[in-house]
Protein backbone atom coordinates (compact mmCIF):
# COMPACT_ATOMS: atom_id res chain seq x y z
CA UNK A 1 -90.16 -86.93 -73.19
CA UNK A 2 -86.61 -87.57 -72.95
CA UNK A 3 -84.61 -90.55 -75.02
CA UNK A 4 -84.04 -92.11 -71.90
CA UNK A 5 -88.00 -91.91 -70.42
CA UNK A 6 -88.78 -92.89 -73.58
CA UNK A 7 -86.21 -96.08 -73.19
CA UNK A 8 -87.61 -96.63 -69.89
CA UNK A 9 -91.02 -96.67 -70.53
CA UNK A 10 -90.89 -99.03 -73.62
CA UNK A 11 -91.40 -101.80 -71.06
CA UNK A 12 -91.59 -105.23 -72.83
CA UNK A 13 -90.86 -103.97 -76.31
CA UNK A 14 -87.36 -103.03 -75.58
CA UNK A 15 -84.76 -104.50 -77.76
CA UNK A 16 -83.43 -108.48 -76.57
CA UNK A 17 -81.33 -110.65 -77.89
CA UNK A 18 -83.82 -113.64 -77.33
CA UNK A 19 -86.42 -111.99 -79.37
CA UNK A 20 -83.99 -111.90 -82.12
CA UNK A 21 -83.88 -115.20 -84.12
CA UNK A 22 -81.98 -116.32 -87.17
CA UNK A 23 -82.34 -119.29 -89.35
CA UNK A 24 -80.13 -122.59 -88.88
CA UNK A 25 -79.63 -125.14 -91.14
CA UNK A 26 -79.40 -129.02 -90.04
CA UNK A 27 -77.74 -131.06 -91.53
CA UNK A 28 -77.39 -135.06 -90.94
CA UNK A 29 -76.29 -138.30 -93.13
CA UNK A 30 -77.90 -141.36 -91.85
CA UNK A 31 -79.05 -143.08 -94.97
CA UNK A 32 -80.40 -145.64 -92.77
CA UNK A 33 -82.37 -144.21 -90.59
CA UNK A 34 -85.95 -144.13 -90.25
CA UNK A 35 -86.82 -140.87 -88.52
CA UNK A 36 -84.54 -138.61 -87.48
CA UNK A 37 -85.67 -135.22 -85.34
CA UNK A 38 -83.97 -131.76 -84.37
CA UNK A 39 -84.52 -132.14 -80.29
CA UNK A 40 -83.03 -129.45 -77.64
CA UNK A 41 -83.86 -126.49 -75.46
CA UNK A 42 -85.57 -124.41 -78.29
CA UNK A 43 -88.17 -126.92 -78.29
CA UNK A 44 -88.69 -128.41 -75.11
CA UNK A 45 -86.59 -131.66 -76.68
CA UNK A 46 -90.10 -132.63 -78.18
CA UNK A 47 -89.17 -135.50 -80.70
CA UNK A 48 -92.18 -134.05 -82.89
CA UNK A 49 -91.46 -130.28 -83.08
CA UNK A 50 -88.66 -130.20 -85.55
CA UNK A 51 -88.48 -133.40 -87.68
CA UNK A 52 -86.32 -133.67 -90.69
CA UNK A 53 -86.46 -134.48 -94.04
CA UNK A 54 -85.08 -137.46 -96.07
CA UNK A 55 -83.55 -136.92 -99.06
CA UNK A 56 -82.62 -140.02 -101.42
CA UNK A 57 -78.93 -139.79 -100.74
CA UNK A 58 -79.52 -140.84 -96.97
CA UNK A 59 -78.90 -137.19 -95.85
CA UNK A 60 -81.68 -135.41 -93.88
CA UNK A 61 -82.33 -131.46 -93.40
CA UNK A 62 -83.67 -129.52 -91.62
CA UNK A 63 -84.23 -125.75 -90.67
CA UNK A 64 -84.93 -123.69 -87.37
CA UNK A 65 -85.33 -119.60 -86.22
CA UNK A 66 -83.40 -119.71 -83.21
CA UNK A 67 -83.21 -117.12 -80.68
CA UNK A 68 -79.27 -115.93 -80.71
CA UNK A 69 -77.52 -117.49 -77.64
CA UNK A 70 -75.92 -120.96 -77.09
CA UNK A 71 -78.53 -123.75 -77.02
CA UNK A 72 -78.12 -127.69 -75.78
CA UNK A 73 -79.87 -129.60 -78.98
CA UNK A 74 -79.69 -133.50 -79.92
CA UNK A 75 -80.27 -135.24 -83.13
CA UNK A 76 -82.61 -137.56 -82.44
CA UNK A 77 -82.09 -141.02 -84.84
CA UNK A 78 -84.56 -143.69 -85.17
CA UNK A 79 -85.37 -142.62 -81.05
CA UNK A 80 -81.52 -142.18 -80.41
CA UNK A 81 -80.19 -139.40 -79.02
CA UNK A 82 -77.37 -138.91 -81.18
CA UNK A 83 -74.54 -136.11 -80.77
CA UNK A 84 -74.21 -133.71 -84.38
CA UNK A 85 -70.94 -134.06 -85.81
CA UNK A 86 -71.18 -130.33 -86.76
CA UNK A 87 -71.72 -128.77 -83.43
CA UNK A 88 -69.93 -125.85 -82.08
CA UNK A 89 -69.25 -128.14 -78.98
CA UNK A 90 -70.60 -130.01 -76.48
CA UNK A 91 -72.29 -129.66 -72.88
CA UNK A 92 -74.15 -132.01 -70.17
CA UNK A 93 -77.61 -131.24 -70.45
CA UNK A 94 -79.97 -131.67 -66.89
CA UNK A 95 -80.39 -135.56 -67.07
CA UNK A 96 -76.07 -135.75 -67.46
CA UNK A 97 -76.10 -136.58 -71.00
CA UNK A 98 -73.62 -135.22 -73.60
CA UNK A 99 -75.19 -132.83 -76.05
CA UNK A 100 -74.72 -130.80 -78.80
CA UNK A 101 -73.76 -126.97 -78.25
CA UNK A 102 -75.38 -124.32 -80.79
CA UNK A 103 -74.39 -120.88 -80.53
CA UNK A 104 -75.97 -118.20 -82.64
CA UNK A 105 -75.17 -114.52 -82.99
């Protein structure tokens, strides 16, 4: 079988970049804040996916695998969508509302 049968033939397992996934760290100070959640397209915006944890300086983390690409993600504070201040932009998402831009490579 050839290199290029063989490529072919390798049906689902062939290589994609959205089967790759790296890890991203969140970061967000809101030392008032109650709850505060990673939201976006990675996780179908589901408030209780990705929350994040408070540390006693007010700052909360968090940490994702996220399939390289650019992705439309929200912090969500205290039920707020909230735009992160650390973004690599920003984009409407379907309901018109500014969000945050990942992009991972």
């Amino acid at each position: 079988m050839s290199y290029l049968s063989a490529y072919q033939n390798a049906g689902p397992k062939r290589y994609s970049a959205k089967n790759v996934t790296k890890p991203v760290n969140f970061l967000c100070i809101a030392p008032d804040a109650k709850t505060v959640s990673i939201v976006g397209e990675f996780n179908g915006w589901d408030p209780a996916a990705n929350p994040m944890r408070r540390h006693v300086d007010g700052s909360w983390q968090g940490q994702l695998s996220v399939s390289l690409g650019h992705h439309q993600y929200g912090l969500l504070i205290d039920g707020k969508l909230t735009l992160d201040p650390r973004a690599n932009g920003t984009a409407r998402n379907a309901k018109d509302e500014k969000v945050s831009l990942l992009s991972v490579s």
